[in-house]
Structures are given as structure tokens and as C-alpha cells.
Protein backbone atom coordinates (compact mmCIF):
# COMPACT_ATOMS: atom_id res chain seq x y z
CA UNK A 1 27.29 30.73 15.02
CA UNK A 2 28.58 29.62 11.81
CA UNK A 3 32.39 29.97 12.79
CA UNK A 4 31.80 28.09 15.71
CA UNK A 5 30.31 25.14 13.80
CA UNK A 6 33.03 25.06 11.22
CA UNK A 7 35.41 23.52 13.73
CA UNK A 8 35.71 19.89 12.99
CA UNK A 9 34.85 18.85 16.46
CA UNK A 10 32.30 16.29 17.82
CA UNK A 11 31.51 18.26 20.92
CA UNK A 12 30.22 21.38 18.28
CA UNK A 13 27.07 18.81 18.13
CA UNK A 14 26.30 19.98 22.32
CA UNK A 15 25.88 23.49 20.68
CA UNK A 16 23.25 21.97 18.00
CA UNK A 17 21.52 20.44 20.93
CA UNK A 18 21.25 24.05 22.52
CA UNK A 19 20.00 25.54 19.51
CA UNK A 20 17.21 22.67 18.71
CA UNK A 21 16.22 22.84 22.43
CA UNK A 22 15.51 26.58 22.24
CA UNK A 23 13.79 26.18 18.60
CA UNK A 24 11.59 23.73 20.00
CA UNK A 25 11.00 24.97 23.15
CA UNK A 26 7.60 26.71 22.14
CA UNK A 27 6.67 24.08 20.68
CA UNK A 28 6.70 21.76 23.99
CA UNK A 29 5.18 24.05 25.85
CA UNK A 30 2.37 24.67 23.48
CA UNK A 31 1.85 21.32 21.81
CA UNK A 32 0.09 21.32 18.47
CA UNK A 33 -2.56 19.07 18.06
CA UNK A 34 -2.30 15.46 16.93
CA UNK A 35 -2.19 14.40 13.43
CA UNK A 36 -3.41 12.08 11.78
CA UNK A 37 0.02 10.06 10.93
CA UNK A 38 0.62 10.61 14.74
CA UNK A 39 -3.19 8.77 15.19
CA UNK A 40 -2.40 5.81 13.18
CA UNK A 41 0.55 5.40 14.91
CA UNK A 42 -1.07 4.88 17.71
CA UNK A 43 -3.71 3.12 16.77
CA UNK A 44 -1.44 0.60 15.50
CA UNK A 45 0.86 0.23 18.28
CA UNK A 46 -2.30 -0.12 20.32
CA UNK A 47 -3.13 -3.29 17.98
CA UNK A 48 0.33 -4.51 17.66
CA UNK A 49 0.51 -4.16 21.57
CA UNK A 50 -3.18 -6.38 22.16
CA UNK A 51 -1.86 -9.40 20.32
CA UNK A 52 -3.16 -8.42 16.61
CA UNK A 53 -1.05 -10.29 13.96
CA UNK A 54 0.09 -7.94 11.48
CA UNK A 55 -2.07 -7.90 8.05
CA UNK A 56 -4.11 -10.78 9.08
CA UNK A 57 -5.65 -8.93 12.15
CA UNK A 58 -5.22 -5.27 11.01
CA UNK A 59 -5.80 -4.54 7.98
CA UNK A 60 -3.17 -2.15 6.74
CA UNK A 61 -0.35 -1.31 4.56
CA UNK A 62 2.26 0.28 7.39
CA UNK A 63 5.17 -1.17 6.93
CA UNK A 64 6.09 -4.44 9.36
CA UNK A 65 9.12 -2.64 11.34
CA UNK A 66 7.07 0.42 12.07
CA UNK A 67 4.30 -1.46 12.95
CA UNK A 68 6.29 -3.19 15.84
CA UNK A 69 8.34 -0.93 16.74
CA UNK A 70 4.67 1.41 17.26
CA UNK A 71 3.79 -1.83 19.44
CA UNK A 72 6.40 -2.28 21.47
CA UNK A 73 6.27 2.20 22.32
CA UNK A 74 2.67 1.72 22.87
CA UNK A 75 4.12 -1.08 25.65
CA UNK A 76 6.53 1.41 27.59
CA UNK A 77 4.93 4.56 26.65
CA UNK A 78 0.89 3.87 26.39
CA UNK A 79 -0.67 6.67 24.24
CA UNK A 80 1.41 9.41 25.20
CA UNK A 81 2.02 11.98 22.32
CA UNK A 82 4.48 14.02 24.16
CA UNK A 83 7.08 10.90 24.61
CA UNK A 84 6.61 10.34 21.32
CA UNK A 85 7.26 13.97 20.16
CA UNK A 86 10.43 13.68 22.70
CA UNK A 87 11.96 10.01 21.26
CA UNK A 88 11.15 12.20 17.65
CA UNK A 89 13.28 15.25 18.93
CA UNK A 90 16.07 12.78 19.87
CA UNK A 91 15.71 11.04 16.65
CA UNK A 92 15.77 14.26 14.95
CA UNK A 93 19.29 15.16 16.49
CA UNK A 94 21.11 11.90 15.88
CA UNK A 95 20.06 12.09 12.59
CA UNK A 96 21.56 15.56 12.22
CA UNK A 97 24.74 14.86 14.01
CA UNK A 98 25.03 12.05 12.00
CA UNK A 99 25.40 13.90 8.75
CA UNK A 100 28.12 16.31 9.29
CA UNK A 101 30.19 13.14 10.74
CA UNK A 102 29.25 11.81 7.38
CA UNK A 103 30.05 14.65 5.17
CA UNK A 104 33.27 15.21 7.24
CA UNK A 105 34.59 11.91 7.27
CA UNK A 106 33.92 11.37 3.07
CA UNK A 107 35.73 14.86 2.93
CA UNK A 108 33.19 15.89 0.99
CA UNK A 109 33.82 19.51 1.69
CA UNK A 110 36.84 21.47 1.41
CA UNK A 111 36.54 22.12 5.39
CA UNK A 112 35.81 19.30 7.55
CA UNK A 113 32.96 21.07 9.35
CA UNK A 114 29.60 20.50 11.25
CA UNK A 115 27.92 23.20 8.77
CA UNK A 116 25.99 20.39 7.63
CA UNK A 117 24.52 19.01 10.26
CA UNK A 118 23.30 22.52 11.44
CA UNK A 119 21.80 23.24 8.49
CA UNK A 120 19.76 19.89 8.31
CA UNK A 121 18.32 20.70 11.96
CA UNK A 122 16.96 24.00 11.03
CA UNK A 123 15.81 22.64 7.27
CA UNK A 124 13.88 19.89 9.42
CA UNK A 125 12.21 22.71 11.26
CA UNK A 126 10.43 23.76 8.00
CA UNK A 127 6.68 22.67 9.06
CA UNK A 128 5.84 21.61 12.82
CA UNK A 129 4.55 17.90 12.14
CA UNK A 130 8.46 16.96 10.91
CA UNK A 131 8.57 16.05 14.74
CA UNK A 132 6.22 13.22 14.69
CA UNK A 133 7.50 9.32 15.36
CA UNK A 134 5.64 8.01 11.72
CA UNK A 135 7.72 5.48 9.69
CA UNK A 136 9.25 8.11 7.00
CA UNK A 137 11.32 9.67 10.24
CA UNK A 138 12.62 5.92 11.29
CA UNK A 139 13.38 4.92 8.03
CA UNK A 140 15.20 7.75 7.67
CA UNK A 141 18.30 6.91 9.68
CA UNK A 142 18.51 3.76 7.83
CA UNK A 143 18.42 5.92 4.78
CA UNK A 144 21.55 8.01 5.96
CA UNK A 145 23.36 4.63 7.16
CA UNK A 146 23.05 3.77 3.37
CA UNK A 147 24.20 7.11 2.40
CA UNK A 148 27.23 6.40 4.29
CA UNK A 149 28.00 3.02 2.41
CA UNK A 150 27.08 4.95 -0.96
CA UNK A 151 29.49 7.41 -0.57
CA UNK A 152 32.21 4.34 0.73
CA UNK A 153 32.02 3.09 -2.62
CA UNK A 154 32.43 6.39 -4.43
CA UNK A 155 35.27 6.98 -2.92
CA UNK A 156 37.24 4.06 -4.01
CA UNK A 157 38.92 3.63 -0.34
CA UNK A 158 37.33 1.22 0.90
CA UNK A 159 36.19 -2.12 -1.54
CA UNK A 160 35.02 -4.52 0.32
CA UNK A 161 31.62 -6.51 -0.79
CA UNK A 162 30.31 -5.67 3.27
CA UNK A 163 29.93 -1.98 2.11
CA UNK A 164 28.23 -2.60 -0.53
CA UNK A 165 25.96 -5.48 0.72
CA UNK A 166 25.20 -3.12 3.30
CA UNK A 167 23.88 -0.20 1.04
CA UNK A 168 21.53 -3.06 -0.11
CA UNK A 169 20.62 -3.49 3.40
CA UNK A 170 20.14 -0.44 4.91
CA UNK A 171 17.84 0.83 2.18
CA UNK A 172 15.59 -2.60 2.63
CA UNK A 173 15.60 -2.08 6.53
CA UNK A 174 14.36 1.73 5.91
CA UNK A 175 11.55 0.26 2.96
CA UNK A 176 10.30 -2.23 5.92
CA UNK A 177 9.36 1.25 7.62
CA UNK A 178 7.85 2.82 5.07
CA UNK A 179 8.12 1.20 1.69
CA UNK A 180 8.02 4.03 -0.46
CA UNK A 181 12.04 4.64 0.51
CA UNK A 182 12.81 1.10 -1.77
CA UNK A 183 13.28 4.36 -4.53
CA UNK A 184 16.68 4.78 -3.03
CA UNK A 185 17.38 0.88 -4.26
CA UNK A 186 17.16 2.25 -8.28
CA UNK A 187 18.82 5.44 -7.22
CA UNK A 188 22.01 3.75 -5.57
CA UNK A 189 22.15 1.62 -8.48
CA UNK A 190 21.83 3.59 -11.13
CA UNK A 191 24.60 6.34 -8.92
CA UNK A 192 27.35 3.44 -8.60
CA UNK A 193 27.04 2.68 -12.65
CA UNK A 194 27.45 6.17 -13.07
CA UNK A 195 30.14 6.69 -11.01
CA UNK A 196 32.26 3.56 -10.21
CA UNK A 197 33.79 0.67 -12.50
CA UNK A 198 32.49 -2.13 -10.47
CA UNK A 199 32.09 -5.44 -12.02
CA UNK A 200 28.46 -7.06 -12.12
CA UNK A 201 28.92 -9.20 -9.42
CA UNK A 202 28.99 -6.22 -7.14
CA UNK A 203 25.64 -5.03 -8.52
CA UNK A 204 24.07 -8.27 -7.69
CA UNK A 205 25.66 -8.18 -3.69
CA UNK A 206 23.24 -4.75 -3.87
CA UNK A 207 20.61 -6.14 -4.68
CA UNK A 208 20.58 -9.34 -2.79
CA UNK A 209 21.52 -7.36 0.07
CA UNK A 210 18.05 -5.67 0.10
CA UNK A 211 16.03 -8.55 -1.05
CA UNK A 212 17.52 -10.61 2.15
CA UNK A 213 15.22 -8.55 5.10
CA UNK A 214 12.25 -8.87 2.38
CA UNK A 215 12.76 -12.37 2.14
CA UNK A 216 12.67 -12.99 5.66
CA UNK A 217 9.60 -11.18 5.88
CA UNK A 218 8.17 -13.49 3.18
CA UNK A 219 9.00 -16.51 5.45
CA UNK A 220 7.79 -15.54 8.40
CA UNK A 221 4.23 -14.98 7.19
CA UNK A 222 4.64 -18.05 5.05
CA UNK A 223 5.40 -19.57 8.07
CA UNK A 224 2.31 -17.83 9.70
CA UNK A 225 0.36 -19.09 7.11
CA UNK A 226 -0.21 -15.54 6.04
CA UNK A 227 1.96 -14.84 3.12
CA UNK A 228 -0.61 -13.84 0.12
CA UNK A 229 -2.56 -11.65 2.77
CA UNK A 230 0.44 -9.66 3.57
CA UNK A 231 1.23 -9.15 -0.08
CA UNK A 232 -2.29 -7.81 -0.41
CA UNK A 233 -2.10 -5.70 2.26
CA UNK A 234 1.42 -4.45 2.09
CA UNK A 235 3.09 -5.02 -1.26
CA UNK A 236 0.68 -4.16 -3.59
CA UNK A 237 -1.11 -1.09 -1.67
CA UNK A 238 2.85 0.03 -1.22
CA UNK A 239 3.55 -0.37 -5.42
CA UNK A 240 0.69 1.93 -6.31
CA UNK A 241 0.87 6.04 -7.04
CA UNK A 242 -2.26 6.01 -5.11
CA UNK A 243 -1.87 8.10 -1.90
CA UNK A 244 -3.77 10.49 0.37
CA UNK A 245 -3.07 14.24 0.21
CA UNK A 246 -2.99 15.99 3.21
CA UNK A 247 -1.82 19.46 2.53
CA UNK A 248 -2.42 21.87 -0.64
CA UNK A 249 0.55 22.46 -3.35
CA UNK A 250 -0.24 26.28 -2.42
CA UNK A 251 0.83 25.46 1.25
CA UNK A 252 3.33 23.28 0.58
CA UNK A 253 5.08 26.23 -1.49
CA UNK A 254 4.41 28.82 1.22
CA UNK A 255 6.34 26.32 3.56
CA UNK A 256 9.23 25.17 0.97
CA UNK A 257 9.60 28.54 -0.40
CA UNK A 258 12.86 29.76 1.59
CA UNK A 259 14.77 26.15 1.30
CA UNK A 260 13.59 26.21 -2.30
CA UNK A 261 15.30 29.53 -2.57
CA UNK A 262 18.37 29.20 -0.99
CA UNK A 263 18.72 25.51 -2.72
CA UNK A 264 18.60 27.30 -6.24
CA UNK A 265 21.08 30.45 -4.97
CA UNK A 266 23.44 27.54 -3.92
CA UNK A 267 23.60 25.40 -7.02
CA UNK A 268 24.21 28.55 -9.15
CA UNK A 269 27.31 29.82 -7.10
CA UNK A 270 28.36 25.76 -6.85
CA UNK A 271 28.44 25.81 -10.29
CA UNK A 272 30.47 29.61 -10.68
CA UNK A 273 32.41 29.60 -7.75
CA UNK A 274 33.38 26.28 -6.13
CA UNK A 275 37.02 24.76 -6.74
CA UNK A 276 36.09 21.19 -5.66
CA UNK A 277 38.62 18.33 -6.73
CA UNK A 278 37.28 15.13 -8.88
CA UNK A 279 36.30 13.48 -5.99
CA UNK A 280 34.36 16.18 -4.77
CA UNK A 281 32.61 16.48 -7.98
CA UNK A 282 31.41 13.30 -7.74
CA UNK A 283 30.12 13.55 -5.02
CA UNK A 284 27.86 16.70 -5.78
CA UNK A 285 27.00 15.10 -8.77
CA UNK A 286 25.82 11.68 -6.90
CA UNK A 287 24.03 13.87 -4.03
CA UNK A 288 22.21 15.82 -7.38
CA UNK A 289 20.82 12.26 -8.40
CA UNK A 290 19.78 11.48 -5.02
CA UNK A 291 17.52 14.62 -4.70
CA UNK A 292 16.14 13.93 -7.83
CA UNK A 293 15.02 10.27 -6.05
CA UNK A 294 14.33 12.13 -3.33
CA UNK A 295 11.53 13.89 -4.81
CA UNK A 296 10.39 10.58 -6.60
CA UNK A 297 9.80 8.28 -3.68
CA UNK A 298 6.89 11.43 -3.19
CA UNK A 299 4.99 9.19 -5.94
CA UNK A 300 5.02 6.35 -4.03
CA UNK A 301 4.28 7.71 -0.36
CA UNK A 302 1.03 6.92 0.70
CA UNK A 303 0.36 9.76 3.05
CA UNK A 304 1.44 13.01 1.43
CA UNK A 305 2.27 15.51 4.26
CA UNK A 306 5.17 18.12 4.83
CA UNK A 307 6.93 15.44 6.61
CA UNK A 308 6.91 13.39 3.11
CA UNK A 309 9.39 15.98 2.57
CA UNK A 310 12.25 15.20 5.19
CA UNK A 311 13.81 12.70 2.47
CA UNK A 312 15.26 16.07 0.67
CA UNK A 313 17.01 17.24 3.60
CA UNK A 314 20.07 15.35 3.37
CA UNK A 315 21.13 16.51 -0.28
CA UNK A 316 19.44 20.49 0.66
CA UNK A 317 21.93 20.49 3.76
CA UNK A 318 24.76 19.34 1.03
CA UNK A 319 24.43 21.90 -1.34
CA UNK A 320 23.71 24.86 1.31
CA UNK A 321 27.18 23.34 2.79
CA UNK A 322 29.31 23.55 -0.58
CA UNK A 323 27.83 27.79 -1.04
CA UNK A 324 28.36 28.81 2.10
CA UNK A 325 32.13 27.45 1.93
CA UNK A 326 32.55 29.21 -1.16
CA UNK A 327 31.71 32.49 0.11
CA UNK A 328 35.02 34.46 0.28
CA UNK A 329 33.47 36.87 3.67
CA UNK A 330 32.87 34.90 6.16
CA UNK A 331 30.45 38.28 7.62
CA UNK A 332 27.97 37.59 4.42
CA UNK A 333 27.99 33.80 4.96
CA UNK A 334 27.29 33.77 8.80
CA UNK A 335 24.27 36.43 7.69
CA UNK A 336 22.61 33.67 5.32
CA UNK A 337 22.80 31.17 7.56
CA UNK A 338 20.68 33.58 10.41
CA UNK A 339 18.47 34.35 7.49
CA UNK A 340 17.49 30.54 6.34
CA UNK A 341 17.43 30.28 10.57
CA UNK A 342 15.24 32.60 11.32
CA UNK A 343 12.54 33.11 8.33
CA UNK A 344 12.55 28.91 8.59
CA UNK A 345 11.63 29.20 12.27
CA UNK A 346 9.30 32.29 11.66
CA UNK A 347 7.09 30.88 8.77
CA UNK A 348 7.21 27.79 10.48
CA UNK A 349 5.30 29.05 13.73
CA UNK A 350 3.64 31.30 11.49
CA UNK A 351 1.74 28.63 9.61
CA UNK A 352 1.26 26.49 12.43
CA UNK A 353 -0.79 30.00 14.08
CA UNK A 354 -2.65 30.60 11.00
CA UNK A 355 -0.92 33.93 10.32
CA UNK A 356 -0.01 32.38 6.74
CA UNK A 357 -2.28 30.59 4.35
CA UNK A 358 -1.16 27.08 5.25
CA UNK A 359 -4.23 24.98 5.33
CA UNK A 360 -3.54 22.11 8.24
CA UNK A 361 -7.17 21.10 8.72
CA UNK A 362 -6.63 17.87 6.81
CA UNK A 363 -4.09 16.72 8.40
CA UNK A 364 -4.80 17.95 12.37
CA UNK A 365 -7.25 15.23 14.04
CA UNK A 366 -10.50 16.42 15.16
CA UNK A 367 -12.19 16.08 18.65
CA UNK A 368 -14.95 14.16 17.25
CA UNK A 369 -17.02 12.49 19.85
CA UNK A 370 -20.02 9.82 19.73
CA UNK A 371 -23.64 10.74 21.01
CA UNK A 372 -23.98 7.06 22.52
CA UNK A 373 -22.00 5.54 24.35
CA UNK A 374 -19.04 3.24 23.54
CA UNK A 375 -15.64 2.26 24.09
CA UNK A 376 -14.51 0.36 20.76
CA UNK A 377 -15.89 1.53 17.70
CA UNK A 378 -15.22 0.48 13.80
CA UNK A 379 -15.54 3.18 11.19
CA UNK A 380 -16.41 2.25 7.77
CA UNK A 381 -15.31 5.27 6.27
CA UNK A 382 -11.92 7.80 5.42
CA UNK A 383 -12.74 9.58 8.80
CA UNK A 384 -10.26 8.85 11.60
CA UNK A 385 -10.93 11.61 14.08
CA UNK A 386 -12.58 9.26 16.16
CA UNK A 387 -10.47 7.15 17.17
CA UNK A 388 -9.02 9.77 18.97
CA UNK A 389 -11.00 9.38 21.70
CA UNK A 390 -12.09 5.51 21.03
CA UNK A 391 -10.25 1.96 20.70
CA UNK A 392 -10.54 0.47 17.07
CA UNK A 393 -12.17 -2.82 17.26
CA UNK A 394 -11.93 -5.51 14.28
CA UNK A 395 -9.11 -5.79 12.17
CA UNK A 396 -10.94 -2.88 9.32
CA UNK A 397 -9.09 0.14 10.19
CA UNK A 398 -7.21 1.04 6.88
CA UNK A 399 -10.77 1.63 5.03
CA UNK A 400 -8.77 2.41 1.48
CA UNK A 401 -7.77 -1.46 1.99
CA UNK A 402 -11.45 -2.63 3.52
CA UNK A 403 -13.90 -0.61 1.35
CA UNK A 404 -12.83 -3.39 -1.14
CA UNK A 405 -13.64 -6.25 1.10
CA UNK A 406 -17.20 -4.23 2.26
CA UNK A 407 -17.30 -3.35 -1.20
CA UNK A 408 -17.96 -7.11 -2.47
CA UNK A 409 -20.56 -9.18 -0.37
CA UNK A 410 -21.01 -11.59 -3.25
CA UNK A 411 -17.89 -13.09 -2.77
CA UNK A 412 -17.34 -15.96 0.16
CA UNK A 413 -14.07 -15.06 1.23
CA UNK A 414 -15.03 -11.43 2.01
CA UNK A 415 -18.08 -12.66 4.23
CA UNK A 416 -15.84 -14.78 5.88
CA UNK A 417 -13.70 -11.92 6.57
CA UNK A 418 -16.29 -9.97 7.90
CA UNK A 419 -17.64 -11.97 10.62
CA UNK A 420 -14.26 -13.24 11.98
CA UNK A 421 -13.34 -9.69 11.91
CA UNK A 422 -16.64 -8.42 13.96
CA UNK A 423 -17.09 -11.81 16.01
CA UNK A 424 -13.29 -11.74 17.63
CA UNK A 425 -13.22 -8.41 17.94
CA UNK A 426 -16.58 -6.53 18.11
CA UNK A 427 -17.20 -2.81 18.27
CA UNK A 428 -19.64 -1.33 20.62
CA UNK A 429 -20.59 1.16 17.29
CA UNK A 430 -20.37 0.72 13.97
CA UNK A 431 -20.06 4.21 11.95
CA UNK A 432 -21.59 3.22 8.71
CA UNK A 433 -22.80 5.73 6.67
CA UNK A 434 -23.31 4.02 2.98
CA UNK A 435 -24.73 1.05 4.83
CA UNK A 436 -21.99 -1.15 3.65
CA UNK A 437 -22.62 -3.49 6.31
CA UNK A 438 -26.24 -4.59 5.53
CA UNK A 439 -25.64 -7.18 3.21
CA UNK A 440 -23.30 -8.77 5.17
CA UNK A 441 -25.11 -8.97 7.98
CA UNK A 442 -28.03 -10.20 5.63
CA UNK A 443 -25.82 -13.28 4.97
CA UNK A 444 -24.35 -13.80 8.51
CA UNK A 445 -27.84 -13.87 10.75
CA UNK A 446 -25.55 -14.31 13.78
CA UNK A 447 -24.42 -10.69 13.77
CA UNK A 448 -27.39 -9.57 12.41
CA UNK A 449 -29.04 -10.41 15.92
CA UNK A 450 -26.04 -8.68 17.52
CA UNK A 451 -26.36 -5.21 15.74
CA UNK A 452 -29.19 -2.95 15.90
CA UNK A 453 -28.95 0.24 13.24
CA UNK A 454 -29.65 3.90 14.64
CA UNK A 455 -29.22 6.48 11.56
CA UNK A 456 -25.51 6.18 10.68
CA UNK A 457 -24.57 3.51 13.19
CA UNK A 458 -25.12 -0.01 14.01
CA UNK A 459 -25.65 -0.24 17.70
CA UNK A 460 -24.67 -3.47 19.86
CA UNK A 461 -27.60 -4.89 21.25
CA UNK A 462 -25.70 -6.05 24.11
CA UNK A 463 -23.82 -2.85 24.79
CA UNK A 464 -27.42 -0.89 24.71
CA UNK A 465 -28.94 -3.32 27.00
């Protein structure tokens, strides 16, 4: 397998296809069960799709780009999982493909070779929900596109300002996904002052090259009259270390413990045994700095799931590259690369089948049903399980974002808030366990007439009746 992908040859990437098809296979036929990224996304598109502007309507921090690109899937597709577990697989490949043509093209190796792009398909295999259509995976392409423009400017054989205004760009297109990928902004910067003699002028094209797309952003909801609610809702939220956790550190080491291990086998024989030229070192150097901001933009994700972890991929596949090249029999290289194949596939399927002690539970969405019936519903609370199997109704679906506004009935503009919310778009139930919605409905007597309460709901009348 290994000799065949060392041949610098696009059609090698047919064989990749073959081997993600049969890797995946199982996991087609036996779907696992939605998570809860996967459940936003739809709820979102599903909000997007019904005419709900962005922020102002739906209270959330997703970033704008995912957020319509979720609406216009939830157009062609509806709520199917599987075609979005499909347009994820495709993703997945072009993505991988993509690599090795950048790796090979930046002569990055001393081979020009597809090694790379292999090794990122079966690195992305590491934990099943890496094949879900969330923002991080989106993003990601953009974040490879800059990659490609990074490593331009390394090289010193191409100068133009486009390549460089185009790093900027790519790494604000991928933040408009998910935001917490703006870390790459720093890390390109701080890589070109490091490693090229560029005057301070170019450093500024960078940067206005990714505050252009945020700009336009800006204007738009300016323009919408809805600036300072989408920099509550999307800015701020996005600038915090606050995020939700769903997986254990003792999982996420059962799960990262093979790429871990062949990561720190590689950089010790890179560092004994590889002959690279200046260039080359560079480059290794540059990727090192990029894992390292890899692993940061982890402080600013919100949602902290094995997926979280794709943004290492790129610079794991790099090193694993250089040490297998290094390897003077070929017989002992092709071996490591079955062993990272298979023991990544095995734990993999492993955890997902509870044979290891990976704890899913948080982040797999629960059949959670109502006792009365309802088709929209509005859950004033962290659970999301049911809107599995129910619309969301009002704009309150992020409840990190709305347990502030429910949070403070003193103040005007949150009452306000509340009964445009409920009165354009009203639930059938109410989940409301802390009874947030009592005093609000004390100050707003119309919806007070509308809802009745029944234990941990608030009932509409009309929907009862």
C-alpha cells in the first residue's frame, strides 16, 4: 500500500477513495446515532431555511457561513443525516487529496508522494463523529487553502501581495465557519516573521485581507439594522474560553493515544535521521508552530468534541510523512503504516461499540419524547435531545446565550425580547424547569393568557383546546 502511494500521481487519490469507502463502509450501513453538533446543525438550517434572520431571530453564536450554508442543505436535503454524513465523506476526501497535492507541489518532502494524504484519511478516522457536516469540518478546507498560500510565501518563489492577501483571506472565510480558527491569523503571522524578510507593508496586506470578509459582515447587519446584536451574539460568545465539553480527557486519550504515539516516534527520528535541505527545514519548523496553534484554537472552540481535534491533522500527516521517508527498509515502513491503519480503525469502532472506555453519552442525542402533544417546542434549558423529534419555535435556542436574557426580567429590553420572540413564533410547549418564564409573563399579560403551566411546562391554551 505504501509503495503504491509513493508514486507522484494524481490518479493514486482513486486508490484513497477505495480505501475510505471500505473504512467507512460499516459505518453506513450501521449509522451511529446523531450528535448533538449534527442536531444543531439542523436545527439551524431548519431556521435559516424558514426565513429566520441570523442573530436577530436565532439566537446563537454559529458562525454566519455555516449558518447558511446549514440553510440552504436543509433546502435540497431536508433533515436527512445520511446526505449529510455522505457531502461529509466527500468533504473528507477532497480535503485529503488536497494535502499531498500540497505537500508535493511545496516539495516539502524529499519524494513527491501521496503518503500524506493517506495518512490524513486514516488520522481523520480516529473517532466516528469526525464525519459530521459541523462548521470546524467546512472551515477546514479554507484552513488548508491558507496553508497553501503560507507555505507560497515560505518558499520565496512566488512574491506576489495576492498570495499573501489571500492567506489573510482564507483564514477569515474559515473563522466565518467557526470562529475559533481566527487562531491561525496570529499563527501565520507570527510563522512569516519567523521565517521570511518581508517588509511591513506585507504584514498589513495579511491582515487586511482577513478583516475584509469581517467587515462585510459588519455592513450587512449594519445595514440590517442588526449590527450590535450580532456582536452580542457572535463576537463576543466566539472571544471567550468558555465552551461546552462533550467528551472526558480519559476518552479523549484512549482515542488520541496511537496518533499521539506515532507523532512523538516521528519527531524523534526527524530530528536523528532526516537529511532535509534549508528549505525543508523550514518548513518542518513552520508546520511545528502550526500544531502548536492547532492545539490552541481548542481554547477558543465552543463545543469541545473529538472532532475539535481534526485541526491537528494536517501537521500529524506532515511529520508521519517526513519518518516514514526516512526509514531506510521500505518492509518496516509499509508495516507502520498498516499498524497506525489498522489499530486507528480498530479503537475507533471499538469505542464507538463500547468495548473501550470512551464515554459518548454526552455527546450522542437522546430519543427524548414529550408526554403531550406538540409540534414546536422551546426549551429553556442545556438539554437539546428534544428537538430531535420537535421543531424549535422562537428565536431562544442557544440557552448559554438566552439564560442571560431569561435571566434578567427587570430590564425592558429583555421583556421586549421575550414576547416578540414567543408572539412571532410560539411554541406549542414550553420546557421550563426553573420557571424562568414566570416573571415575564407576569409583565406581558398577553402571553400570560396564552400559556397555561403543567409541572415543568407551560402549555398553549390554544394548542390544548
Amino acid at each position: 500500500m505504501l509503495r503504491y502511494f509513493r508514486i507522484n500521481d494524481p490518479y493514486r487519490l482513486l486508490g484513497l477513495l477505495v480505501i475510505l469507502i471500505i473504512i467507512y463502509i460499516p459505518f453506513f450501513i450501521d449509522m451511529p446515532e446523531m450528535t448533538v453538533s449534527e442536531l444543531k446543525s439542523l436545527v439551524i438550517g431548519e431556521k435559516v431555511h424558514e426565513g429566520n434572520g441570523l442573530y436577530t431571530e436565532l439566537v446563537d453564536f454559529t458562525g454566519p457561513l455555516a449558518a447558511w450554508f446549514n440553510g440552504f442543505f436543509d433546502l435540497v436535503f431536508g433533515q436527512s443525516i445520511f446526505a449529510r454524513r455522505i457531502f461529509a465523506f466527500i468533504v473528507l476526501f477532497f480535503q485529503a487529496g488536497f494535502i499531498g497535492i500540497i505537500f508535493a507541489d511545496k516539495k516539502a518532502f524529499s519524494e513527491n508522494t501521496y503518503i500524506p494524504s493517506l495518512l490524513y484519511a486514516i488520522l481523520f478516522f480516529f473517532s466516528f463523529d469526525t464525519l459530521s457536516l459541523t462548521p470546524e469540518l467546512l472551515g477546514m478546507g479554507f484552513i488548508l487553502l491558507a496553508l497553501n498560500n503560507l507555505f507560497k510565501e515560505i518558499e520565496f518563489r512566488e512574491q506576489r501581495n495576492e498570495s499573501i492577501f489571500n492567506l489573510g483571506l482564507y483564514i477569515s472565510i474559515a473563522s466565518l465557519f467557526s470562529f475559533s480558527l481566527f487562531i491561525y491569523l496570529p499563527g501565520a503571522l507570527l510563522i512569516l516573521i519567523i521565517f521570511t524578510r518581508h517588509p511591513a507593508r506585507k504584514y498589513f496586506l495579511l491582515i487586511c485581507g482577513f478583516l475584509i470578509p469581517h467587515l462585510l459582515l459588519m455592513s450587512i447587519f449594519y445595514l440590517g439594522d442588526s449590527f450590535w446584536t450580532m456582536w452580542d451574539y457572535y463576537y463576543l460568545p466566539n472571544l471567550s474560553m468558555k465552551g461546552m465539553r462533550y467528551i472526558s480527557t480519559t476518552s479523549l486519550w484512549w482515542l488520541g493515544a496511537i496518533p499521539l504515539l506515532f507523532l512523538f516516534i516521528s519527531l524523534f527520528m526527524l530530528n536523528r535521521e532526516a537529511r532535509l535541505t534549508k528549505y525543508q527545514t523550514q518548513l518542518v519548523q513552520s508546520m511545528f508552530f502550526w500544531m502548536i496553534f492547532s492545539f490552541l484554537h481548542l481554547f477558543f472552540a465552543k463545543d469541545i468534541r473529538p472532532q475539535s481535534f481534526i485541526t491537528l491533522l494536517p501537521s500529524l500527516s506532515f511529520f508521519l510523512t517526513h519518518s516514514i521517508l526516512v526509514i531506510h527498509k521500505k518492509k518496516f515502513a509499509e508495516i507502520g503504516v498498516w499498524i497506525l491503519l489498522l489499530t486507528t480503525v480498530c479503537i475507533s469502532y471499538m469505542a464507538r461499540y463500547n468495548v473501550l472506555p470512551v464515554d459518548y453519552s454526552k455527546l450522542i442525542v437522546r430519543d427524548e419524547k414529550l408526554t403531550v402533544p406538540a409540534k414546536r417546542i422551546l426549551v429553556l434549558d442545556e438539554g437539546v435531545n428534544l428537538y430531535k423529534n420537535y421543531q424549535s419555535a422562537s428565536p431562544f435556542f442557544n440557552w448559554e446565550l438566552s439564560e442571560r436574557i431569561f435571566s434578567a426580567p427587570a430590564y425592558y429590553e429583555n421583556v421586549i425580547k421575550v414576547y416578540q420572540g414567543i408572539k412571532n413564533d410560539p411554541p406549542d410547549v414550553i420546557r421550563d424547569r426553573d420557571d424562568k418564564l414566570k416573571p415575564f409573563l407576569d409583565r406581558i399579560p398577553e402571553l400570560k393568557k396564552l400559556y397555561a403551566r403543567q409541572g415543568i411546562f407551560y402549555i398553549k391554551k390554544t394548542a390544548s383546546n
